[in-house]
C-alpha atoms as a PDB file:
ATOM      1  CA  UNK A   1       3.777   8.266   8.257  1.00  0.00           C
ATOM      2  CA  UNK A   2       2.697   9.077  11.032  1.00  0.00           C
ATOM      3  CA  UNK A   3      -0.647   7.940  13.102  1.00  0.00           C
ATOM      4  CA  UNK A   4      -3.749  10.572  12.247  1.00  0.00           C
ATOM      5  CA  UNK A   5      -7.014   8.144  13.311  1.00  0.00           C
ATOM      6  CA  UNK A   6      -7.755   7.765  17.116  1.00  0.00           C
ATOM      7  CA  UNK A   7      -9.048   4.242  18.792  1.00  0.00           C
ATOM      8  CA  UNK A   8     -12.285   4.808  18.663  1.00  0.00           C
ATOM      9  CA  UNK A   9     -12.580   6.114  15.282  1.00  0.00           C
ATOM     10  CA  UNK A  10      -9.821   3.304  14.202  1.00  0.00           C
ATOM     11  CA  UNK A  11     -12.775   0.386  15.823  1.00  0.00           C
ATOM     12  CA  UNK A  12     -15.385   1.967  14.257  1.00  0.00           C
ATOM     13  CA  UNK A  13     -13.806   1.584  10.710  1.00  0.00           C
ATOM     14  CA  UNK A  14     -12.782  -1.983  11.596  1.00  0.00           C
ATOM     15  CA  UNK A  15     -16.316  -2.480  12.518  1.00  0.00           C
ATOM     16  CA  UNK A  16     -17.651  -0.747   9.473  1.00  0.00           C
ATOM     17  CA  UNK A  17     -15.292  -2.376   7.385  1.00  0.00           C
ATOM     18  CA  UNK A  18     -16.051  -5.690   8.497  1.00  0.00           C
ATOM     19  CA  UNK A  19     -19.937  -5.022   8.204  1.00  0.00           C
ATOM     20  CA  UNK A  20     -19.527  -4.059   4.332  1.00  0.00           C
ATOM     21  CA  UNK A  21     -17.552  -7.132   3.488  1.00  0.00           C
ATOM     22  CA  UNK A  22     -19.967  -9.076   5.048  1.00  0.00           C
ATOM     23  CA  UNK A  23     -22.551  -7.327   2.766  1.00  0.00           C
ATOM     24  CA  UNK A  24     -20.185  -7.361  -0.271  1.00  0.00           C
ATOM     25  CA  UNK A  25     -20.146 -11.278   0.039  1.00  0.00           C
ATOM     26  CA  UNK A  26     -24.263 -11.623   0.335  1.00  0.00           C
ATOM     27  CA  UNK A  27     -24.277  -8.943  -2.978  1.00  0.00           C
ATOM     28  CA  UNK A  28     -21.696 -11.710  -4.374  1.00  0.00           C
ATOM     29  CA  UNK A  29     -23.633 -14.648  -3.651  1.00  0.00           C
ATOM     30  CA  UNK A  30     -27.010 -13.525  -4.522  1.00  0.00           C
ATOM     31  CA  UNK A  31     -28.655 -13.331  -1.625  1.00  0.00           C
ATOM     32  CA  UNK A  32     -29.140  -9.455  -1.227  1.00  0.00           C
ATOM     33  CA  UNK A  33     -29.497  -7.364  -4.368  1.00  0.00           C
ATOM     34  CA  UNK A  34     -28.070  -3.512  -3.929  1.00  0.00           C
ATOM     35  CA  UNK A  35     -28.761  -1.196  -6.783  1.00  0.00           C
ATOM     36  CA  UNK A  36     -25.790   0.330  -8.681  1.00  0.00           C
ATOM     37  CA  UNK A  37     -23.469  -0.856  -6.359  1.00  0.00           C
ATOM     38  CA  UNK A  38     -20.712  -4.183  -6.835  1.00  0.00           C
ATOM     39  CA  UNK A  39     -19.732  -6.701  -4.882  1.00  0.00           C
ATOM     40  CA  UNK A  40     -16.313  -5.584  -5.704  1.00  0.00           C
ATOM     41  CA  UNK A  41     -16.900  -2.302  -5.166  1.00  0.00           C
ATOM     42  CA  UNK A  42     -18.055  -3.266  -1.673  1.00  0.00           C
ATOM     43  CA  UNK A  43     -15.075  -5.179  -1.195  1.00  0.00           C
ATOM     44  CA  UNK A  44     -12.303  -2.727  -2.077  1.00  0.00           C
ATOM     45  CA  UNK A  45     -14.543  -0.307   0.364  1.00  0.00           C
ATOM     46  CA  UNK A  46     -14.465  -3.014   3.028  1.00  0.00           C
ATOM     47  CA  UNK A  47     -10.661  -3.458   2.347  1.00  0.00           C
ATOM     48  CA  UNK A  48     -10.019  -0.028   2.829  1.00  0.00           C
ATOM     49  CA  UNK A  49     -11.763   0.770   5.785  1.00  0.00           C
ATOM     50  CA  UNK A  50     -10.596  -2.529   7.725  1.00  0.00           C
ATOM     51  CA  UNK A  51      -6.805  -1.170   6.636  1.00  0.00           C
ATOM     52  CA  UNK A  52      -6.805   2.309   7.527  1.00  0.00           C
ATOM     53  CA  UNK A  53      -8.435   0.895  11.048  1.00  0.00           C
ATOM     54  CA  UNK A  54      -5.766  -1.359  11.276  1.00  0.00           C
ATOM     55  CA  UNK A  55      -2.669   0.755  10.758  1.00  0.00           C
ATOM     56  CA  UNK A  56      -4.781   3.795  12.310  1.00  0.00           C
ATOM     57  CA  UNK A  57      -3.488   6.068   9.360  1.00  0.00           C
ATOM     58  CA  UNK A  58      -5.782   7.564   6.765  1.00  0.00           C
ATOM     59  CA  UNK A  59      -4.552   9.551   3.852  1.00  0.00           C
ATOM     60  CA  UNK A  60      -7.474  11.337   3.294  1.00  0.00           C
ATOM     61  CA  UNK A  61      -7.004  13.350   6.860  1.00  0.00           C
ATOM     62  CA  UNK A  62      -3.885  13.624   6.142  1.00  0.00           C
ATOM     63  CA  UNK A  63      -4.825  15.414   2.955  1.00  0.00           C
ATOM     64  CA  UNK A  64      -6.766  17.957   5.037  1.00  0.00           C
ATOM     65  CA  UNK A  65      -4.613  18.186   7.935  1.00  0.00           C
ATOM     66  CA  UNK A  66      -6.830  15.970  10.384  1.00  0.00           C
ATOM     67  CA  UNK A  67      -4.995  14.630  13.531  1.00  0.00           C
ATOM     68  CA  UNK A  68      -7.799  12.903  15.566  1.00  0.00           C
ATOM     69  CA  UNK A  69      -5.055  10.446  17.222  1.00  0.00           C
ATOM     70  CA  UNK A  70      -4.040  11.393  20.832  1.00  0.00           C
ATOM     71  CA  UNK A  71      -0.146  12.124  21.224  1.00  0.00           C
ATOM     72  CA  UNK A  72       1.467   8.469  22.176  1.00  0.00           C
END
């Protein structure tokens, strides 16, 4: 498959990613209490977010025909 997520949108969802695992594990411990919302639902989001930034692929744009990656 090829790339469809551009550097900057690829940091940002590491950076989000790594933001909502960080509050996944505070939901998890107790510390922070978010309504109607799971610390493993947090942490699949997290997951996700942290992997499509990683591989810079998403399948969701490539469901809609998004290309935001610059040709390599």
């Amino acid at each position: 498959m090829k790339r469809n997520v551009g550097r900057i949108d690829a940091l940002a969802r590491i950076a989000g990613g790594v933001a909502i695992a960080i509050l996944a594990f505070l939901v998890a411990s107790g510390s922070v209490s978010v309504p109607v919302v799971s610390a493993v639902g947090l942490g699949i989001a997290a997951a996700v977010l942290i992997v499509e930034g990683a591989t810079r692929r998403c399948l969701l744009y490539r469901a809609l025909g998004i290309d935001r990656c610059p040709v390599e």
